[in-house]
N, C-alpha and C. Protein backbone atom coordinates (compact mmCIF):
# COMPACT_ATOMS: atom_id res chain seq x y z
N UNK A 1 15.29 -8.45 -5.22
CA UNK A 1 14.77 -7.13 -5.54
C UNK A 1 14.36 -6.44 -4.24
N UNK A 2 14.34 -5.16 -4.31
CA UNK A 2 13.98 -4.32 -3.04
C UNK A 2 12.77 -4.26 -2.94
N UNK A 3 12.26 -4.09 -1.31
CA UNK A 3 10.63 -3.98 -1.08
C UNK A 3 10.42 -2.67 -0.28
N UNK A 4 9.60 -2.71 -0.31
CA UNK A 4 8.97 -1.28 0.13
C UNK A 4 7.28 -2.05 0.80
N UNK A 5 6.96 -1.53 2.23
CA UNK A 5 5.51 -1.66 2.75
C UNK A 5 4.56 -1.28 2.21
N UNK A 6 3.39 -2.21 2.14
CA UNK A 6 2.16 -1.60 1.46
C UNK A 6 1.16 -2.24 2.11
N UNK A 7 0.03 -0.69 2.29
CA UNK A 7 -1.30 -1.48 2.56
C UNK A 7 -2.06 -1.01 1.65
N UNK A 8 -2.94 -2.16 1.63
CA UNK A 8 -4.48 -1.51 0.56
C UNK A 8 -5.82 -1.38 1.63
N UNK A 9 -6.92 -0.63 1.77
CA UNK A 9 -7.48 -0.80 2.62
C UNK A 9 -8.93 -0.01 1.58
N UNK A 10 -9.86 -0.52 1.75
CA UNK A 10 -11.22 0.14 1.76
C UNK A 10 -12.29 0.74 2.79
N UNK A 11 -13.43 1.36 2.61
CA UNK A 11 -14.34 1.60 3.43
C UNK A 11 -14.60 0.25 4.34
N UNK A 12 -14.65 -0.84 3.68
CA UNK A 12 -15.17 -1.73 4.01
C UNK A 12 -13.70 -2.35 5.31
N UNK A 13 -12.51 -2.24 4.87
CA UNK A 13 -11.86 -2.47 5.95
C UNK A 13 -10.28 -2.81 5.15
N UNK A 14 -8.88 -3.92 6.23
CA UNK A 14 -7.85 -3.86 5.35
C UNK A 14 -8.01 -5.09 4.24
N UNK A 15 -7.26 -4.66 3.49
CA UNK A 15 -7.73 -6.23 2.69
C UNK A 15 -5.87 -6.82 2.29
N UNK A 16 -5.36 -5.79 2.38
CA UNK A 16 -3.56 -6.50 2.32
C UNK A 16 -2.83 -5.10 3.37
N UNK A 17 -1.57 -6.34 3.61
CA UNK A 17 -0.94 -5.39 4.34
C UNK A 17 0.44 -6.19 4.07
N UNK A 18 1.80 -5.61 3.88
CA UNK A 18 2.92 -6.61 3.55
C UNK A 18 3.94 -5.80 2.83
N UNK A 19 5.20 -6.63 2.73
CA UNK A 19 6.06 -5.98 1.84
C UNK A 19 5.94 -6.42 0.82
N UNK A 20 6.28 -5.57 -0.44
CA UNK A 20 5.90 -5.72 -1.93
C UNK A 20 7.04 -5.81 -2.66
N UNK A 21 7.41 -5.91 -3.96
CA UNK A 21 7.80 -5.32 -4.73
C UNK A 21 7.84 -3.88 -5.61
N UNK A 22 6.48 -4.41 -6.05
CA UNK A 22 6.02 -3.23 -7.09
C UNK A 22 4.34 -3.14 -6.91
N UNK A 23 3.78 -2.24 -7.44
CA UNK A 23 2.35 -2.03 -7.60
C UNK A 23 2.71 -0.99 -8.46
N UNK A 24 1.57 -1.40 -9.49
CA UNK A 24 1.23 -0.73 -10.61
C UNK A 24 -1.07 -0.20 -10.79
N UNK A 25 -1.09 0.89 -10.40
CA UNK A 25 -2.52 1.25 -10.97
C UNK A 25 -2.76 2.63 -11.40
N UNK A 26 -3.90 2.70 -12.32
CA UNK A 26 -4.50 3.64 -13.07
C UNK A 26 -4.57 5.07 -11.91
N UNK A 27 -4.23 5.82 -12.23
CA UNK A 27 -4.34 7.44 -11.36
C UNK A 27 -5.06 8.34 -12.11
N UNK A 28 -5.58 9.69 -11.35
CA UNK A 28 -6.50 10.34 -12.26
C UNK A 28 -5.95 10.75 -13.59
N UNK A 29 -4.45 10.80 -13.60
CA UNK A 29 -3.44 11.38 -14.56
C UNK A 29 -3.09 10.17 -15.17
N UNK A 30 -3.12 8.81 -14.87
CA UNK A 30 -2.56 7.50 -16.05
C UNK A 30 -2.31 6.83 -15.14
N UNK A 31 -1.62 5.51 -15.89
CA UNK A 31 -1.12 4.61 -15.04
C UNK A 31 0.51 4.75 -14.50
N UNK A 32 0.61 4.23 -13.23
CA UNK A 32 1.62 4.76 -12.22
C UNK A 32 2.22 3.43 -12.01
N UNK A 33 3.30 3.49 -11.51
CA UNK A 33 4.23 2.34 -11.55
C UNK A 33 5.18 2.50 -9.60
N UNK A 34 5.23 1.71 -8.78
CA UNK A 34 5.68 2.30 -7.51
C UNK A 34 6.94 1.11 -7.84
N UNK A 35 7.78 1.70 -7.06
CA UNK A 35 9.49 0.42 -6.53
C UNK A 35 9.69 0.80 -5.12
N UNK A 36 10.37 0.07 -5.08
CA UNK A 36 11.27 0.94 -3.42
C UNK A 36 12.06 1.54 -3.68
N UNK A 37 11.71 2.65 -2.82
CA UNK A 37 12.32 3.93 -3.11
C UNK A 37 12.05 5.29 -3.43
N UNK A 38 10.86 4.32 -3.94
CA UNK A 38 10.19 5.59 -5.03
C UNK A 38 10.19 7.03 -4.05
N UNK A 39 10.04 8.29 -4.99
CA UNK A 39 9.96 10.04 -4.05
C UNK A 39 8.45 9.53 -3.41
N UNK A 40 8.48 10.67 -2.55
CA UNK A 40 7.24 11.24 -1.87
C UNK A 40 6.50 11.37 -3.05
N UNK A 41 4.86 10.90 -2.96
CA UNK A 41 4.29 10.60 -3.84
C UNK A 41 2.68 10.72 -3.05
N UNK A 42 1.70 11.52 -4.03
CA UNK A 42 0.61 11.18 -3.34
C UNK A 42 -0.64 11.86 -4.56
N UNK A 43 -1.19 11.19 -4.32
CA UNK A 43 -2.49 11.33 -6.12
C UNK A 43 -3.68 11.18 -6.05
N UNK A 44 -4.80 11.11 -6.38
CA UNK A 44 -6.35 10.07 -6.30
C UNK A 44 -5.65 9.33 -7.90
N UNK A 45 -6.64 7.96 -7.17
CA UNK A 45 -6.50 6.74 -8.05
C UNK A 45 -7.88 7.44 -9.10
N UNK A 46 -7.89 6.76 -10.46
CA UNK A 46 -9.29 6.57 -11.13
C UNK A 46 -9.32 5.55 -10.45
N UNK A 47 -10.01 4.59 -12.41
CA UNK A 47 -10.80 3.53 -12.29
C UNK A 47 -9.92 2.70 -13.37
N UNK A 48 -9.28 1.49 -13.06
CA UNK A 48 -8.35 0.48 -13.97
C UNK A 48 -8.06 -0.54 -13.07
N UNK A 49 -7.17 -1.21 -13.38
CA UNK A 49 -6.68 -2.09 -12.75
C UNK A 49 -5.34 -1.70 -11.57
N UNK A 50 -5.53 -2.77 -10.70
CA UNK A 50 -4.16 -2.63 -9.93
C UNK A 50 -3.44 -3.95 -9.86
N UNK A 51 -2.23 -3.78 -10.08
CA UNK A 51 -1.71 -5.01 -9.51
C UNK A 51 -0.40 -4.97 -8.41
N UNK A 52 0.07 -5.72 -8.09
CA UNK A 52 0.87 -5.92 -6.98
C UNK A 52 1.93 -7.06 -6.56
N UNK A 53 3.16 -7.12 -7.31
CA UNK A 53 3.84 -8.21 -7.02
C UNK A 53 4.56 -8.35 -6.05
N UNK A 54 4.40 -9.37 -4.80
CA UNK A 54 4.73 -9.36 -3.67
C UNK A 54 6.09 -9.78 -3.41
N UNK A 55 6.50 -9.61 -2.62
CA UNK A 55 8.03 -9.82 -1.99
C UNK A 55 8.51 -11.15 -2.82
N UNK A 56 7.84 -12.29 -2.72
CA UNK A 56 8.07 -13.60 -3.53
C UNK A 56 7.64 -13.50 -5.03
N UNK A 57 7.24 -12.58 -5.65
CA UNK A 57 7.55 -12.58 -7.00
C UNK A 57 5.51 -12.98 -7.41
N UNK A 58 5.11 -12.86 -6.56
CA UNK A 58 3.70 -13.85 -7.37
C UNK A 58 3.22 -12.16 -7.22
N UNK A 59 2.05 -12.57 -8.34
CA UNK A 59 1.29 -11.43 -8.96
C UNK A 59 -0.30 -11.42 -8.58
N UNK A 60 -0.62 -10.28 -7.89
CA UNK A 60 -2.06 -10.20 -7.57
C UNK A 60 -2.57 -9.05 -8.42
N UNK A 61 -3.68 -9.14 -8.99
CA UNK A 61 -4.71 -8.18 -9.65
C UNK A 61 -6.04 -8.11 -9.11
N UNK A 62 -6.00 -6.59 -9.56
CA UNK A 62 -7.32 -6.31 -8.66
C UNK A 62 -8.01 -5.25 -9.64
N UNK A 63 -9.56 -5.22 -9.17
CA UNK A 63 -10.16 -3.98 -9.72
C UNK A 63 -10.27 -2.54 -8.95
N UNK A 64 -9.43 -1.58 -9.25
CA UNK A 64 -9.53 -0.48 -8.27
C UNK A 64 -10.23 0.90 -8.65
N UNK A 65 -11.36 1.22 -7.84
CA UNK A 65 -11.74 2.65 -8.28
C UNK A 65 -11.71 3.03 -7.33
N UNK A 66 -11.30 4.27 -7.85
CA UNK A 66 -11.34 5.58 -7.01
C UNK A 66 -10.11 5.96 -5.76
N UNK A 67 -10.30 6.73 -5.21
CA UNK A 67 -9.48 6.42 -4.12
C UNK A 67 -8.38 7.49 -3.70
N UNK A 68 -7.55 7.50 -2.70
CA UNK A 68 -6.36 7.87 -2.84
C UNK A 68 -4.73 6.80 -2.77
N UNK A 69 -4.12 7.21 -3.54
CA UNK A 69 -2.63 6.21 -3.68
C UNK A 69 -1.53 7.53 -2.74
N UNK A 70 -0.64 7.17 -1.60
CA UNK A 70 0.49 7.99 -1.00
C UNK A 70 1.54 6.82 -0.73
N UNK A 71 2.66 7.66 -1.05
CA UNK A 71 3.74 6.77 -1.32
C UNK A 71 4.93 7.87 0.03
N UNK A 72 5.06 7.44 0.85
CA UNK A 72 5.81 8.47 1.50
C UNK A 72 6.83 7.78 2.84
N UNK A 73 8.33 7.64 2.57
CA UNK A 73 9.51 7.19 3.35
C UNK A 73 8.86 5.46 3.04
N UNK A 74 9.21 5.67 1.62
CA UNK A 74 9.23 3.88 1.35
C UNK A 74 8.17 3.23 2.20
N UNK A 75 6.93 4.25 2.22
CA UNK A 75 5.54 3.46 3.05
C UNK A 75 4.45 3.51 2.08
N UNK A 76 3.87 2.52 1.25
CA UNK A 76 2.71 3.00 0.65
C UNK A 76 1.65 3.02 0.80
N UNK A 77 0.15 3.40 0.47
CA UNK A 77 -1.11 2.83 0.95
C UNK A 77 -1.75 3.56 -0.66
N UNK A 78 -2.93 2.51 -0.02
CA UNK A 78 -3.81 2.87 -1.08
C UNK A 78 -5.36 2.62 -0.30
N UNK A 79 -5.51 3.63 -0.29
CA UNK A 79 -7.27 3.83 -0.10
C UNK A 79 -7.96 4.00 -0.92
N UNK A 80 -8.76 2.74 -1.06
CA UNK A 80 -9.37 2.52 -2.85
C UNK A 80 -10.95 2.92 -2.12
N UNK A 81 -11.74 3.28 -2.91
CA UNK A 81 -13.11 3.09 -3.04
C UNK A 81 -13.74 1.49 -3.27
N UNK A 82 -13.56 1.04 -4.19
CA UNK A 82 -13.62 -0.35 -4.55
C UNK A 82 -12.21 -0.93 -4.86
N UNK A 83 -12.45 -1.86 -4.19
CA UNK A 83 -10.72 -2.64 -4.73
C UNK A 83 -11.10 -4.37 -4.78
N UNK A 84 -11.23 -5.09 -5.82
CA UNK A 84 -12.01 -6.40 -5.62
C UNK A 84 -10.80 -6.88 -6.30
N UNK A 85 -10.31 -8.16 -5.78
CA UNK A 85 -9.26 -9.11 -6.10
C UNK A 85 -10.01 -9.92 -7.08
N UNK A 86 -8.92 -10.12 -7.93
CA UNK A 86 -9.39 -10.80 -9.58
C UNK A 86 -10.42 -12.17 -9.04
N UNK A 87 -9.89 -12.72 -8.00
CA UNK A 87 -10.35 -14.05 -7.98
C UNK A 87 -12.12 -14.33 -6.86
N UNK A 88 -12.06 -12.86 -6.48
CA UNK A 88 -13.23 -12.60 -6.25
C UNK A 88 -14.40 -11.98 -6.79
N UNK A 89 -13.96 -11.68 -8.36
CA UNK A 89 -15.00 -10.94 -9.21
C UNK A 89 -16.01 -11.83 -9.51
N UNK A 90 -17.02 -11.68 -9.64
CA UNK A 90 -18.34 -12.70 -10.43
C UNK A 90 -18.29 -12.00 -11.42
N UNK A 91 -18.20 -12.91 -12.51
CA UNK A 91 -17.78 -12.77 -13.87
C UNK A 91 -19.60 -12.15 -14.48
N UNK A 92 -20.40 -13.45 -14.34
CA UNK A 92 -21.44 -13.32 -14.74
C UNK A 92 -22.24 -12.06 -13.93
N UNK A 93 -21.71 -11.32 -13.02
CA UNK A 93 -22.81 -10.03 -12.58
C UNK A 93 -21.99 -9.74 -13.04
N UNK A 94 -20.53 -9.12 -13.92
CA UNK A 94 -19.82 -8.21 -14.51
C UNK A 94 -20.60 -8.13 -16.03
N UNK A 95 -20.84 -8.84 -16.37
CA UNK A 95 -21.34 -8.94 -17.57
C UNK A 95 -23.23 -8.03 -17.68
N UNK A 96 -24.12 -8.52 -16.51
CA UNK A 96 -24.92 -8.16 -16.50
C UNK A 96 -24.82 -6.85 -16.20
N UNK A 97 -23.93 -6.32 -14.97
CA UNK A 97 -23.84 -4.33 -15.18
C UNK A 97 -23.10 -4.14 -16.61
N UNK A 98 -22.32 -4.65 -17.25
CA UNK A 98 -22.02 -3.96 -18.39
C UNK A 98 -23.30 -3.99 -19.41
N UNK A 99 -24.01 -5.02 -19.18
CA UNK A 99 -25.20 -5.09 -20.20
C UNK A 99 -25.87 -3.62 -19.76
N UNK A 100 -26.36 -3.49 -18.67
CA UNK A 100 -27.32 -2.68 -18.31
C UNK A 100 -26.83 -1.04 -18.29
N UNK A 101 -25.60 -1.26 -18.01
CA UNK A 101 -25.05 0.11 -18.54
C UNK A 101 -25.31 0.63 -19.79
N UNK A 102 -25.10 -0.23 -20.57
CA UNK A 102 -25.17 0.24 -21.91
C UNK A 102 -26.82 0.09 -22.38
N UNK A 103 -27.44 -0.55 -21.27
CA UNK A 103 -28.79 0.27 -22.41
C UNK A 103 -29.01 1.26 -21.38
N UNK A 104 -28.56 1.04 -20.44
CA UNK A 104 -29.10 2.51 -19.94
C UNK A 104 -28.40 4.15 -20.70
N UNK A 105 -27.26 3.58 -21.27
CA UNK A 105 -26.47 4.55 -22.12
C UNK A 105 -27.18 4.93 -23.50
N UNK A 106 -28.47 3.88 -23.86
CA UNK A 106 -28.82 4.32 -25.21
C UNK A 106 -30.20 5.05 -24.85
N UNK A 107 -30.61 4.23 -23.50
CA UNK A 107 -31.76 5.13 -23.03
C UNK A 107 -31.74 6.45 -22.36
N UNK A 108 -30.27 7.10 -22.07
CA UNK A 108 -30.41 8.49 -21.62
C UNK A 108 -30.85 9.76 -22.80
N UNK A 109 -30.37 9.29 -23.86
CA UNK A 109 -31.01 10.25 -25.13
C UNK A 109 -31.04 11.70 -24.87
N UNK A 110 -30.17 12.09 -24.57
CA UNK A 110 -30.01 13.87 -23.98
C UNK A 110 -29.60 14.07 -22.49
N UNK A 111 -30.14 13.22 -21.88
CA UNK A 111 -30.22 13.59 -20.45
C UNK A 111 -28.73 13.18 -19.73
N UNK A 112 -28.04 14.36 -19.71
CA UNK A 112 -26.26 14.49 -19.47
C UNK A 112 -25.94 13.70 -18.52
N UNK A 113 -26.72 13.83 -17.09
CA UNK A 113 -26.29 13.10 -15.94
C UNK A 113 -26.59 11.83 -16.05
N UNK A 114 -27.57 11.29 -16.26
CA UNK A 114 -27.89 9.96 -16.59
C UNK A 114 -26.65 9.44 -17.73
N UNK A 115 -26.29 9.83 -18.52
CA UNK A 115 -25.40 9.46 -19.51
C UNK A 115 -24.02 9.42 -19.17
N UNK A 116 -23.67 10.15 -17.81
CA UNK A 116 -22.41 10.20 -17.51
C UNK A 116 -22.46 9.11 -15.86
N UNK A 117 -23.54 8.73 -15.57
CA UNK A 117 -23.65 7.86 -14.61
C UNK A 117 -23.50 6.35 -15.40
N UNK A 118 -24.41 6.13 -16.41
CA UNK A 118 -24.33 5.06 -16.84
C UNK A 118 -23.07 5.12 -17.48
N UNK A 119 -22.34 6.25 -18.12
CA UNK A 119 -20.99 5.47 -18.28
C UNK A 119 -19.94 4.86 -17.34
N UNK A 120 -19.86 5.97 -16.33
CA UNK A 120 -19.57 5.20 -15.00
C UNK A 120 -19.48 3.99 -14.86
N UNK A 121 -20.91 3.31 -15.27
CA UNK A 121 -21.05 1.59 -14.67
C UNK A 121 -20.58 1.00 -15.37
N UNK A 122 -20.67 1.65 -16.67
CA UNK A 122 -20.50 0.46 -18.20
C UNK A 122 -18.71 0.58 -17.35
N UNK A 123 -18.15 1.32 -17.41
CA UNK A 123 -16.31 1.77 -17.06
C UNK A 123 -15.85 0.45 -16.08
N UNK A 124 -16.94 0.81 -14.97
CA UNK A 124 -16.49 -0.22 -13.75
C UNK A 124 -16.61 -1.59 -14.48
N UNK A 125 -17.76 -2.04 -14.80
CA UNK A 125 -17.92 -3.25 -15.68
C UNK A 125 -16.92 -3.71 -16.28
N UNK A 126 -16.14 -2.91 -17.38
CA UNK A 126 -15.29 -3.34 -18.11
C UNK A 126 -13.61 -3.60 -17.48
N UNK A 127 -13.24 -3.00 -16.38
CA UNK A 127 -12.61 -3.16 -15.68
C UNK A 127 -12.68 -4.48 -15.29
N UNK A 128 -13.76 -4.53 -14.54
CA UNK A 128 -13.89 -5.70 -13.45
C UNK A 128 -13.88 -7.10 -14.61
N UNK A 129 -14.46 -6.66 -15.90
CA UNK A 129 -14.40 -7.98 -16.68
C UNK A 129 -12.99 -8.66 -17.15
N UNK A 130 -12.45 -7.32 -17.68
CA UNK A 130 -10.54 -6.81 -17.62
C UNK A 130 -9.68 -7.65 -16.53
N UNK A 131 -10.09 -7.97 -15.44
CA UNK A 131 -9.39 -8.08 -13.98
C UNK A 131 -9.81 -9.42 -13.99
N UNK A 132 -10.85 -10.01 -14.42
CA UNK A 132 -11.11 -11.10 -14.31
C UNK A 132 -10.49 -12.47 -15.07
N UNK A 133 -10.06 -12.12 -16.36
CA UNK A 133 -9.70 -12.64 -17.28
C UNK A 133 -8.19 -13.13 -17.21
């Protein structure tokens, strides 16, 4: 199968760099699908999963928010906000922000911003629990 270059990189620094196959993650508009080849391409990521099957066929998943995804002369990148590899999630603090999201979701009771922050966390939570599994 054909490859195409990809890096992923965060604030925090690079975390892959290599030829791929495919990568597949959530965009502000849905989930997106890349090959080699793919057109000139360039979007902000949401918040879902990413994955990434590398030149040898093995499959990496990750949790990705935010960000920007550019796809341009069969070069891709992705500048995630958060991007945590499945096998580095702590399951048990995923569980505790989803707990706390959600009472903080029953304790906003009117108050818009608070209610749209705590969904936020509960979102990331469920992702990261999603990615883990």
């Amino acid at each position: 199968m054909s490859t195409f270059s990809l890096t992923v990189s965060t604030p925090d620094g690079m975390l892959y760099k290599g030829d791929v196959q495919s990568l597949r993650l959530r965009t502000i508009d849905g989930d997106v699908g890349i090959l080699a080849n793919h057109e000139n391409y360039t979007t902000a990521i949401g918040v879902g999963e990413a994955q990434i099957v590398d030149q040898d066929g093995a499959v990496h998943r990750a949790a990705c928010i935010g960000g920007l995804l550019s796809m341009i002369d069969n070069s891709a990148r992705v500048i995630a906000t958060t991007f945590e590899w499945s096998d580095q999630i702590d399951k048990e603090r995923a569980l505790l922000a989803k707990q706390r999201a959600e009472e903080r979701i029953q304790a906003a009771r009117g108050d818009k911003k608070e209610l749209l922050l705590a969904t936020a966390k509960l979102q990331r939570a469920l992702v990261r629990l999603q990615v883990k599994q």
